[in-house]
PDB file of N, CA and C in Angstrom:
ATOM      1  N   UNK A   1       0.840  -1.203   0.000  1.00  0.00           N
ATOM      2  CA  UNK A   1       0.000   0.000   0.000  1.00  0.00           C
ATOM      3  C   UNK A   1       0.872   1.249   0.000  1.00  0.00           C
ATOM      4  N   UNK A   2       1.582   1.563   0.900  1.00  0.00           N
ATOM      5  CA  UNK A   2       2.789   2.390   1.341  1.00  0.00           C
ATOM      6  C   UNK A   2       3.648   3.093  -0.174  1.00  0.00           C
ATOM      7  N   UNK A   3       4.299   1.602  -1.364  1.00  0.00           N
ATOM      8  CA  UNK A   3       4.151   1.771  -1.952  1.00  0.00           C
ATOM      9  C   UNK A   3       3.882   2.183  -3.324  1.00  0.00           C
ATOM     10  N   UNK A   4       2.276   2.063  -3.532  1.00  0.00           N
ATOM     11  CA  UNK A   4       1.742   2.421  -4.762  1.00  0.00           C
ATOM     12  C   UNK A   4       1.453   3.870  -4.148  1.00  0.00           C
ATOM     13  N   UNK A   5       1.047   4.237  -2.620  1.00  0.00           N
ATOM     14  CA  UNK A   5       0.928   5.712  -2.493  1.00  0.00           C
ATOM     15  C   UNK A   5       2.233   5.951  -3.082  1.00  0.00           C
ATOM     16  N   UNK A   6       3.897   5.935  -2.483  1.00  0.00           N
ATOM     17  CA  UNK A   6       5.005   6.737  -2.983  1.00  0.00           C
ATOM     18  C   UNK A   6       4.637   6.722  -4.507  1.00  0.00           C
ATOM     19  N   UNK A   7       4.169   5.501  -5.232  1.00  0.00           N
ATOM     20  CA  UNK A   7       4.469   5.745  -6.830  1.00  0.00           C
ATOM     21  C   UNK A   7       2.908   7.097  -7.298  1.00  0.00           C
ATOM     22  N   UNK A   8       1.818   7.029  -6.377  1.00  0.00           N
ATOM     23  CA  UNK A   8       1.110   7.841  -7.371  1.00  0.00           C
ATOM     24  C   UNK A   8       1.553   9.275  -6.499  1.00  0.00           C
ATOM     25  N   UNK A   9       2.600   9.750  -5.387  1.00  0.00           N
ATOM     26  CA  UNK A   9       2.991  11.080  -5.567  1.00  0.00           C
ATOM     27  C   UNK A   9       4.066  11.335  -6.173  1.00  0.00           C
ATOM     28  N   UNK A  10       5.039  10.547  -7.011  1.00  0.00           N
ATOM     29  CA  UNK A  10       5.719  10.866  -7.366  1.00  0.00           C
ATOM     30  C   UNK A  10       5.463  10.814  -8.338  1.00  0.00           C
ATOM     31  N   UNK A  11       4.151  10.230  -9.236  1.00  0.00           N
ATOM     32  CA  UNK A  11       3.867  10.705 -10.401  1.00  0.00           C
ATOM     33  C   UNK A  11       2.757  11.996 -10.572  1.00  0.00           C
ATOM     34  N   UNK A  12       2.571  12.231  -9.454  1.00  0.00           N
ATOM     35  CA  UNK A  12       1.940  13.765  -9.289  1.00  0.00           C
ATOM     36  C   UNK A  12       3.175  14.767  -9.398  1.00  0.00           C
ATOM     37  N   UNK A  13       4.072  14.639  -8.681  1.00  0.00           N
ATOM     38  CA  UNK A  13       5.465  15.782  -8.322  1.00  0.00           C
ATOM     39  C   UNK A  13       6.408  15.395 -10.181  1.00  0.00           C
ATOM     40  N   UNK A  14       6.156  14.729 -10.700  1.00  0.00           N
ATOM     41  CA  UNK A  14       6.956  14.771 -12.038  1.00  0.00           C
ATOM     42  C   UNK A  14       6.205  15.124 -13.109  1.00  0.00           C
ATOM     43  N   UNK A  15       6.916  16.515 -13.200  1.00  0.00           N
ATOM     44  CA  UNK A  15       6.102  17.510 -14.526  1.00  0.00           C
ATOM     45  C   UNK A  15       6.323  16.763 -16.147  1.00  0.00           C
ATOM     46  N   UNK A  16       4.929  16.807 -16.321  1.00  0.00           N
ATOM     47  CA  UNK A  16       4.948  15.986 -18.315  1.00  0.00           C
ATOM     48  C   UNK A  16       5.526  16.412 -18.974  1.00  0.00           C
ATOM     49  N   UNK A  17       6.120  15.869 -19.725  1.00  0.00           N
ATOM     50  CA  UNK A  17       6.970  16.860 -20.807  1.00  0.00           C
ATOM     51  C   UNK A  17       6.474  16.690 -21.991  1.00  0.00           C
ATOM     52  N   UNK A  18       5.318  15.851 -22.371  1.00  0.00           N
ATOM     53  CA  UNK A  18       4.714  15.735 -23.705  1.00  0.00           C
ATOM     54  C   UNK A  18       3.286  15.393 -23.144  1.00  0.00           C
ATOM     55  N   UNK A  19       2.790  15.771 -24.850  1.00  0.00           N
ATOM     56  CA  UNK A  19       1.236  15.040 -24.585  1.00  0.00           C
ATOM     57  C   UNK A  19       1.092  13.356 -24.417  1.00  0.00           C
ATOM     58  N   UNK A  20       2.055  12.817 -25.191  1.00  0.00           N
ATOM     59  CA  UNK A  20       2.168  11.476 -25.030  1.00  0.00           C
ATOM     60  C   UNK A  20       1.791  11.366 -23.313  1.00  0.00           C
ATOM     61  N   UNK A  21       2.811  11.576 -22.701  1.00  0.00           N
ATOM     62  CA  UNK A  21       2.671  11.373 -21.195  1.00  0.00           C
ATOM     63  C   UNK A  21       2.035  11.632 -20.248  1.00  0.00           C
ATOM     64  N   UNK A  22       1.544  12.844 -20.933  1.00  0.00           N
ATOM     65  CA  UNK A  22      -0.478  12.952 -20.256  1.00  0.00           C
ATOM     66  C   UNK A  22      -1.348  11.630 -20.775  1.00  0.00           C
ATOM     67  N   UNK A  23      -1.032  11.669 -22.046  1.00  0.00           N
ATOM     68  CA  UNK A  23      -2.495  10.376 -22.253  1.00  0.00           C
ATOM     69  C   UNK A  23      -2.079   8.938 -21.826  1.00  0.00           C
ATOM     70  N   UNK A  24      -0.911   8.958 -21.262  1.00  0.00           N
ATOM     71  CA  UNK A  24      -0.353   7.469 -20.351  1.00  0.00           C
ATOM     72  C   UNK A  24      -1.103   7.490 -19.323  1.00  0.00           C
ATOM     73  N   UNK A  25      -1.248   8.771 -18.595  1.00  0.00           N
ATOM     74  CA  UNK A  25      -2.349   8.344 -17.720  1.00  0.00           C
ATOM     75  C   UNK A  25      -3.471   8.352 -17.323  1.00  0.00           C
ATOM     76  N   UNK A  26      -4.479   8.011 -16.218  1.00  0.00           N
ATOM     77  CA  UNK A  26      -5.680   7.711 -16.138  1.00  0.00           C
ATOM     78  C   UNK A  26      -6.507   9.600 -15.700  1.00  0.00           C
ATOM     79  N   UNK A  27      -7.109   9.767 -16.425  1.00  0.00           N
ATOM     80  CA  UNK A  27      -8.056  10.489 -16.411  1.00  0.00           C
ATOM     81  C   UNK A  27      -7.942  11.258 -15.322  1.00  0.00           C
ATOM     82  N   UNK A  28      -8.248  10.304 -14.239  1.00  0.00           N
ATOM     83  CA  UNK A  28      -7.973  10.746 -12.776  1.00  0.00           C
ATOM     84  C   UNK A  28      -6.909  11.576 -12.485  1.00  0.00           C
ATOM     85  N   UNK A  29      -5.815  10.548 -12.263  1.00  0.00           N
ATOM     86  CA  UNK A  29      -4.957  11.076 -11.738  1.00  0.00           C
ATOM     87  C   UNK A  29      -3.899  12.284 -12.814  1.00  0.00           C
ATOM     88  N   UNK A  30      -4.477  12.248 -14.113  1.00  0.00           N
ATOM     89  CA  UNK A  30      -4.658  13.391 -14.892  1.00  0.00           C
ATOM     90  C   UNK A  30      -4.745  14.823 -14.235  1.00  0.00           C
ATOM     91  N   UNK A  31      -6.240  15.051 -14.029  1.00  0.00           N
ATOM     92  CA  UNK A  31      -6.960  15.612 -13.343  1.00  0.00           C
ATOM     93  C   UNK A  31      -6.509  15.943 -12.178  1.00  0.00           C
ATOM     94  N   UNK A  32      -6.106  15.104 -11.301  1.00  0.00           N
ATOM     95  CA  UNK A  32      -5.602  15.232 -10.086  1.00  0.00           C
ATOM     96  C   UNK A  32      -4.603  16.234  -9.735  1.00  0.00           C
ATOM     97  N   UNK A  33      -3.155  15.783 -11.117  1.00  0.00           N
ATOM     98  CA  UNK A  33      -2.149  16.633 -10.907  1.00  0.00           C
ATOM     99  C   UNK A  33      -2.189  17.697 -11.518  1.00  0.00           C
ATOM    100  N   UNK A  34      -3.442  18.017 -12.314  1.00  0.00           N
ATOM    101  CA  UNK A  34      -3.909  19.759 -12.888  1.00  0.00           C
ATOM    102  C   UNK A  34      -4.055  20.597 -11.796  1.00  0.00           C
ATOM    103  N   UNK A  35      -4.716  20.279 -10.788  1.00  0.00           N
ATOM    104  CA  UNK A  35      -5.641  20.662 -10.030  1.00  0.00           C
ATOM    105  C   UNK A  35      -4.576  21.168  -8.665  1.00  0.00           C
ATOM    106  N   UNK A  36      -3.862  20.363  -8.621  1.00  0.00           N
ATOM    107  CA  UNK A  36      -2.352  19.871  -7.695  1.00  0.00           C
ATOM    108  C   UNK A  36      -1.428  20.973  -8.041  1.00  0.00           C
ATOM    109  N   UNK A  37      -0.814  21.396  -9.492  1.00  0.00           N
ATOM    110  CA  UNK A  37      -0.008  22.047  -9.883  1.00  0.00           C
ATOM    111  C   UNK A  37      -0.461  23.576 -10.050  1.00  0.00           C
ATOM    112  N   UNK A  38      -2.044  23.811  -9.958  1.00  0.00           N
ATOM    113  CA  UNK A  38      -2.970  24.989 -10.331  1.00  0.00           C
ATOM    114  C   UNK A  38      -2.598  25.320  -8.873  1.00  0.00           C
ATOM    115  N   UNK A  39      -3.060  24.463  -7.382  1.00  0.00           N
ATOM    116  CA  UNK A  39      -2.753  25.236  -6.432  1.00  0.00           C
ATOM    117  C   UNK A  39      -1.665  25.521  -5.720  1.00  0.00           C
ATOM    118  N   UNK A  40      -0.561  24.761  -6.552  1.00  0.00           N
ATOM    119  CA  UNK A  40       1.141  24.971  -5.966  1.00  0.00           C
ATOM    120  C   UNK A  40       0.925  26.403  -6.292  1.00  0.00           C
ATOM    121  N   UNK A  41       0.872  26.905  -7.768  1.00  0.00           N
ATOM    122  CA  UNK A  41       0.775  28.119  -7.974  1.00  0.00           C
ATOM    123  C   UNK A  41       0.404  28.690  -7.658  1.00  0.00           C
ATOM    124  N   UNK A  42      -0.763  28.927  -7.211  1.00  0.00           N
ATOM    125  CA  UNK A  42      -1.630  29.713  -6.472  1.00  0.00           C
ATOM    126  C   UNK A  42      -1.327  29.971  -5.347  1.00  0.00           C
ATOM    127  N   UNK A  43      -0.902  29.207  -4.612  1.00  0.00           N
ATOM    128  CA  UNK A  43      -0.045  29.380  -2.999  1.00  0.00           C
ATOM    129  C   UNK A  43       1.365  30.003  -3.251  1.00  0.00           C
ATOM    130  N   UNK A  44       2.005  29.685  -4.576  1.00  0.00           N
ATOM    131  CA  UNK A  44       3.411  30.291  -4.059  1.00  0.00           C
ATOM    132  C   UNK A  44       3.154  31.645  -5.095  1.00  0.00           C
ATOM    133  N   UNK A  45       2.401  32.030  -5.318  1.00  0.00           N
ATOM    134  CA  UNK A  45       1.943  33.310  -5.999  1.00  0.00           C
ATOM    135  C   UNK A  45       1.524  34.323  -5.033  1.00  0.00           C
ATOM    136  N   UNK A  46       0.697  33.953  -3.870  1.00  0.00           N
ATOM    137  CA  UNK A  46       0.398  34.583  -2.643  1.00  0.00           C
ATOM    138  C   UNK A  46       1.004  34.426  -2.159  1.00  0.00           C
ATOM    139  N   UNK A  47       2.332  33.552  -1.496  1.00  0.00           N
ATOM    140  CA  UNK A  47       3.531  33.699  -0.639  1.00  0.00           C
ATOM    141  C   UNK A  47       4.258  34.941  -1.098  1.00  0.00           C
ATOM    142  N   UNK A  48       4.292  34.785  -2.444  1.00  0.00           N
ATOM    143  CA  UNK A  48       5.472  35.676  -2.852  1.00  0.00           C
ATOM    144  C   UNK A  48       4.944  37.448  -2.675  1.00  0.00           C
ATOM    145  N   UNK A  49       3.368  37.262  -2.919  1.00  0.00           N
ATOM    146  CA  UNK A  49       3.098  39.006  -3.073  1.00  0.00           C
ATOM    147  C   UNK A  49       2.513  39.267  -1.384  1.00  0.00           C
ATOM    148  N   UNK A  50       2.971  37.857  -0.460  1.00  0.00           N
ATOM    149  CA  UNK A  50       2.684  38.652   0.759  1.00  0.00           C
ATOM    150  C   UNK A  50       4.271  39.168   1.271  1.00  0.00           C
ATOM    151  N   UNK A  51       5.403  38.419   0.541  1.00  0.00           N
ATOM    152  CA  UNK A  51       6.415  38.714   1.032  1.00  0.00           C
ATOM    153  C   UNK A  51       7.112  40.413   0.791  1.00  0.00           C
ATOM    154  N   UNK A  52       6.388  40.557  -0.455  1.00  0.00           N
ATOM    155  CA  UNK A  52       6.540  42.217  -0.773  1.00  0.00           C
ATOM    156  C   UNK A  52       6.171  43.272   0.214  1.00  0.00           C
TER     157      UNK A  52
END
């Protein structure tokens, strides 16, 4: 169990470098790491303009 969790965050934390490698995976966890990488940004976008 332990894992297949390490393998599906480390295929969240490794940025695609093609479309090929988006459509390798499942829909989901597609989705998942859009959503994942939308609010990294979003948090270190407000870190940064509270640090100003």
């Amino acid at each position: 169990m332990v894992d297949s969790v390490s393998n599906f965050v480390m295929e969240i934390l490794t940025p695609e470098d093609s479309i090929s490698g988006y459509t390798r995976l499942d829909p989901v966890t597609g989705t998942i790491k859009l959503f994942f990488w939308i609010g990294v940004t979003m948090g270190l976008t407000v870190l940064i303009s509270r640090l100003q």
